[in-house]
C-alpha atoms as a PDB file:
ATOM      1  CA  UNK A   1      51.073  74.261 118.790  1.00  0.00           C
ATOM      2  CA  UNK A   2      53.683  75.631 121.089  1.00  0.00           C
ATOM      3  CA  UNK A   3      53.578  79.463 121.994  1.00  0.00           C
ATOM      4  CA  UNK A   4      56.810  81.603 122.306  1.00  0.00           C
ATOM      5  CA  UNK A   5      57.616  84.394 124.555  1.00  0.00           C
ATOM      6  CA  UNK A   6      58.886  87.087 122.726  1.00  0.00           C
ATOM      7  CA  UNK A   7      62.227  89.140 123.883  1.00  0.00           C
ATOM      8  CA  UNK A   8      63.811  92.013 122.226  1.00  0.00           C
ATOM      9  CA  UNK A   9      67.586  92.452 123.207  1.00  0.00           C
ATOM     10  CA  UNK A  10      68.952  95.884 124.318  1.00  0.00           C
ATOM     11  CA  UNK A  11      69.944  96.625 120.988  1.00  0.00           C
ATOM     12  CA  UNK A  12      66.060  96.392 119.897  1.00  0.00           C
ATOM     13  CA  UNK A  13      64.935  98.500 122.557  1.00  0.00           C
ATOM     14  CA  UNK A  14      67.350 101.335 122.022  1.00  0.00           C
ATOM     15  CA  UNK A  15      66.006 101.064 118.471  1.00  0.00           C
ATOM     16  CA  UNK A  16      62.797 101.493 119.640  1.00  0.00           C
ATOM     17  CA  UNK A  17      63.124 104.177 121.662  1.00  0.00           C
ATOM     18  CA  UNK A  18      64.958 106.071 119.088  1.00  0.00           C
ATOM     19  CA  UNK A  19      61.857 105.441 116.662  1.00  0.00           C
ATOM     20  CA  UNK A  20      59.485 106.575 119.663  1.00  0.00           C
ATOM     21  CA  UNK A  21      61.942 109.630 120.360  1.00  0.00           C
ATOM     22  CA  UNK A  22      61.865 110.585 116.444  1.00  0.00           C
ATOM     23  CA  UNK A  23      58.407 110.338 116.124  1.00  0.00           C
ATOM     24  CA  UNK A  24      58.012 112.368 119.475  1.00  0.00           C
ATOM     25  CA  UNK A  25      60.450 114.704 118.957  1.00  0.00           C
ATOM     26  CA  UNK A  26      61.101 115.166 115.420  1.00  0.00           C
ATOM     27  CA  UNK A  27      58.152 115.016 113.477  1.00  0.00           C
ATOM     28  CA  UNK A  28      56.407 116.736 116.812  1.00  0.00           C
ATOM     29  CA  UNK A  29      53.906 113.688 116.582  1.00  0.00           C
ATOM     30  CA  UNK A  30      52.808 111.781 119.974  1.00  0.00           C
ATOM     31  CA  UNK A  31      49.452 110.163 118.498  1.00  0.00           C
ATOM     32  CA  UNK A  32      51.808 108.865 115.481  1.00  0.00           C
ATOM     33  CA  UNK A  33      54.567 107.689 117.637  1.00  0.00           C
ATOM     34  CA  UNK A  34      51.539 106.388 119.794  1.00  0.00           C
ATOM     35  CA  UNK A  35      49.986 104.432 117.438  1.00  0.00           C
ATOM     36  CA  UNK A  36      53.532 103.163 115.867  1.00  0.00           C
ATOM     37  CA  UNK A  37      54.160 101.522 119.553  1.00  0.00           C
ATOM     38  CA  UNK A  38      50.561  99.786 119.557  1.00  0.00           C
ATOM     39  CA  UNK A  39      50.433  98.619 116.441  1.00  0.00           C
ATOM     40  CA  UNK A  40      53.706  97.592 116.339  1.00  0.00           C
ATOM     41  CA  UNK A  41      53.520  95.367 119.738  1.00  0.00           C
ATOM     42  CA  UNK A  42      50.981  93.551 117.913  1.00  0.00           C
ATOM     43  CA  UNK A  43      52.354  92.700 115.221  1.00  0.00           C
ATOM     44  CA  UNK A  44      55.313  91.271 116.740  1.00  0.00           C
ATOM     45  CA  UNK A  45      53.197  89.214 119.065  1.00  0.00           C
ATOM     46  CA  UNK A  46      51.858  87.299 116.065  1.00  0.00           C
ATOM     47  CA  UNK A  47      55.771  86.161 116.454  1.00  0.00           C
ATOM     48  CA  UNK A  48      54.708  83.933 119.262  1.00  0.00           C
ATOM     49  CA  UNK A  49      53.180  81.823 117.421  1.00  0.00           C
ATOM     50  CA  UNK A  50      54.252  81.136 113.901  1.00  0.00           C
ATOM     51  CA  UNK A  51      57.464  82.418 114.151  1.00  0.00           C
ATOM     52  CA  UNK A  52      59.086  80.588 111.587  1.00  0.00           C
ATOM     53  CA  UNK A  53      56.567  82.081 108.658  1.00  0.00           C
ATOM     54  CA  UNK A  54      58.913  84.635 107.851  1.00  0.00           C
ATOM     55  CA  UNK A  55      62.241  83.542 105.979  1.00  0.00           C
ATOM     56  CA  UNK A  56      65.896  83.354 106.914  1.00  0.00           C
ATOM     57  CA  UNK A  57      68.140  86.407 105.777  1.00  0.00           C
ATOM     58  CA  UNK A  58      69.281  86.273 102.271  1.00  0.00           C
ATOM     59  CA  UNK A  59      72.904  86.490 103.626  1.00  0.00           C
ATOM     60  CA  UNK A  60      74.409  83.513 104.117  1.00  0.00           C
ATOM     61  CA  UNK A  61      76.957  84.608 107.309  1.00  0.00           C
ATOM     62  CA  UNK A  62      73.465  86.140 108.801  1.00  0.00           C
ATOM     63  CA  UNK A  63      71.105  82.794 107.736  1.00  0.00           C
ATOM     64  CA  UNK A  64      73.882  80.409 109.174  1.00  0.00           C
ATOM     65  CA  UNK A  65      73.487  82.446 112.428  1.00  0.00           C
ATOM     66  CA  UNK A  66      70.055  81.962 112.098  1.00  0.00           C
ATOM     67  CA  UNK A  67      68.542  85.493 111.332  1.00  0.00           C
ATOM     68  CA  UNK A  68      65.157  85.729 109.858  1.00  0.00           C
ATOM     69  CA  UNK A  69      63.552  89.130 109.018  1.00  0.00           C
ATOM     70  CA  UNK A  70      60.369  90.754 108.708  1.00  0.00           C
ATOM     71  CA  UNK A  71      59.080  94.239 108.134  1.00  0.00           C
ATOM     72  CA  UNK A  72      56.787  96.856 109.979  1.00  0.00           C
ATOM     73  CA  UNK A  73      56.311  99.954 107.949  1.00  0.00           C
ATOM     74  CA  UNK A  74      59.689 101.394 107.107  1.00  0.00           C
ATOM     75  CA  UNK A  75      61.608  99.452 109.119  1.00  0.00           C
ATOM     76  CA  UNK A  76      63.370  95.708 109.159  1.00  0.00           C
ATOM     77  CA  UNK A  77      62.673  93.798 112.307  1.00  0.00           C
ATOM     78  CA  UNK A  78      65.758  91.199 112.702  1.00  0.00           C
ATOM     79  CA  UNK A  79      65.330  88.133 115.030  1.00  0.00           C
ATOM     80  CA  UNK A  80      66.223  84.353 115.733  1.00  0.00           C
ATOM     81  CA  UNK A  81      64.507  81.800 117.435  1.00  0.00           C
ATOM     82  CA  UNK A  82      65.549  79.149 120.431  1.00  0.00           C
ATOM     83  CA  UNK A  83      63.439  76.474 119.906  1.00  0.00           C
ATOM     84  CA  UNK A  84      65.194  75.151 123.120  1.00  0.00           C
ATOM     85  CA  UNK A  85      63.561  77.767 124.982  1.00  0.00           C
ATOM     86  CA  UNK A  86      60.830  78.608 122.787  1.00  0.00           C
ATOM     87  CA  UNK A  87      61.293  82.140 122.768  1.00  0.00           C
ATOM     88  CA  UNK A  88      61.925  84.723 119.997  1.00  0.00           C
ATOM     89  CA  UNK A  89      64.759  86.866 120.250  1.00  0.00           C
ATOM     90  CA  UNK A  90      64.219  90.583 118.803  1.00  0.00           C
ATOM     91  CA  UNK A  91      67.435  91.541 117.900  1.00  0.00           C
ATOM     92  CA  UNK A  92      67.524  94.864 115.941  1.00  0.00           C
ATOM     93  CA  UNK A  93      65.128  97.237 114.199  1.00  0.00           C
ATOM     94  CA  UNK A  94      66.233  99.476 111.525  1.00  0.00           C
ATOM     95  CA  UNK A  95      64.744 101.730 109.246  1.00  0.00           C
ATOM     96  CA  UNK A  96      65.066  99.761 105.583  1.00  0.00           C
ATOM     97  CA  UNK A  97      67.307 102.755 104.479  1.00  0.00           C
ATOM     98  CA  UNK A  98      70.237 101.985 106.499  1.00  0.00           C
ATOM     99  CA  UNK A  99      72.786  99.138 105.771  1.00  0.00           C
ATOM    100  CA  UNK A 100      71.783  96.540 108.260  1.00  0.00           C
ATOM    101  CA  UNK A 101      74.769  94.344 107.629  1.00  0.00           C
ATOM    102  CA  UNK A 102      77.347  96.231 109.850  1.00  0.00           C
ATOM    103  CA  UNK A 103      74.767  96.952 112.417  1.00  0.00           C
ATOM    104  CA  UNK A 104      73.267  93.549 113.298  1.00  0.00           C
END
């Protein structure tokens, strides 16, 4: 079985630190925003190695680019995969609210 390195674009990391910065500042809640982080590091590390257990996008422009998508709470966690270099792009992660399609 062949292990992937995980790698969230800029895009996912700004996300991320606007969830941690919400959480922080927002809701005034460190030990949720905390915990979020942790538990959501985990769970995307399960990525590296069966990342192809969650399903392409129903979208067709989005699946032909390769897109697949899983959730973590609230929020939709968009990514591809480069089997070339065995590593699992992070793309974006939005809150399941917003309409994804014009921001991916």
């Amino acid at each position: 079985m062949v292990n992937y390195t995980i790698e969230a674009t800029q895009s996912a990391q700004k996300d991320l630190e606007a969830i941690n910065r919400y959480l922080n500042q927002d809701l005034l809640s460190p030990t949720t925003a905390l915990s979020f982080l942790e538990v959501f590091e985990h769970e995307m590390g399960t990525l590296c190695y069966i990342p192809q257990k969650f399903q392409l996008i129903h979208d067709d422009y989005f699946a032909s680019k390769g897109y697949s998508l899983t959730r973590y709470k609230k929020y939709l966690i968009f990514y591809t995969i480069s089997e070339l270099e065995t590593k699992v792009f992070i793309h974006r992660i939005l809150h399941a609210s917003r309409k994804w399609e014009s921001l991916l």
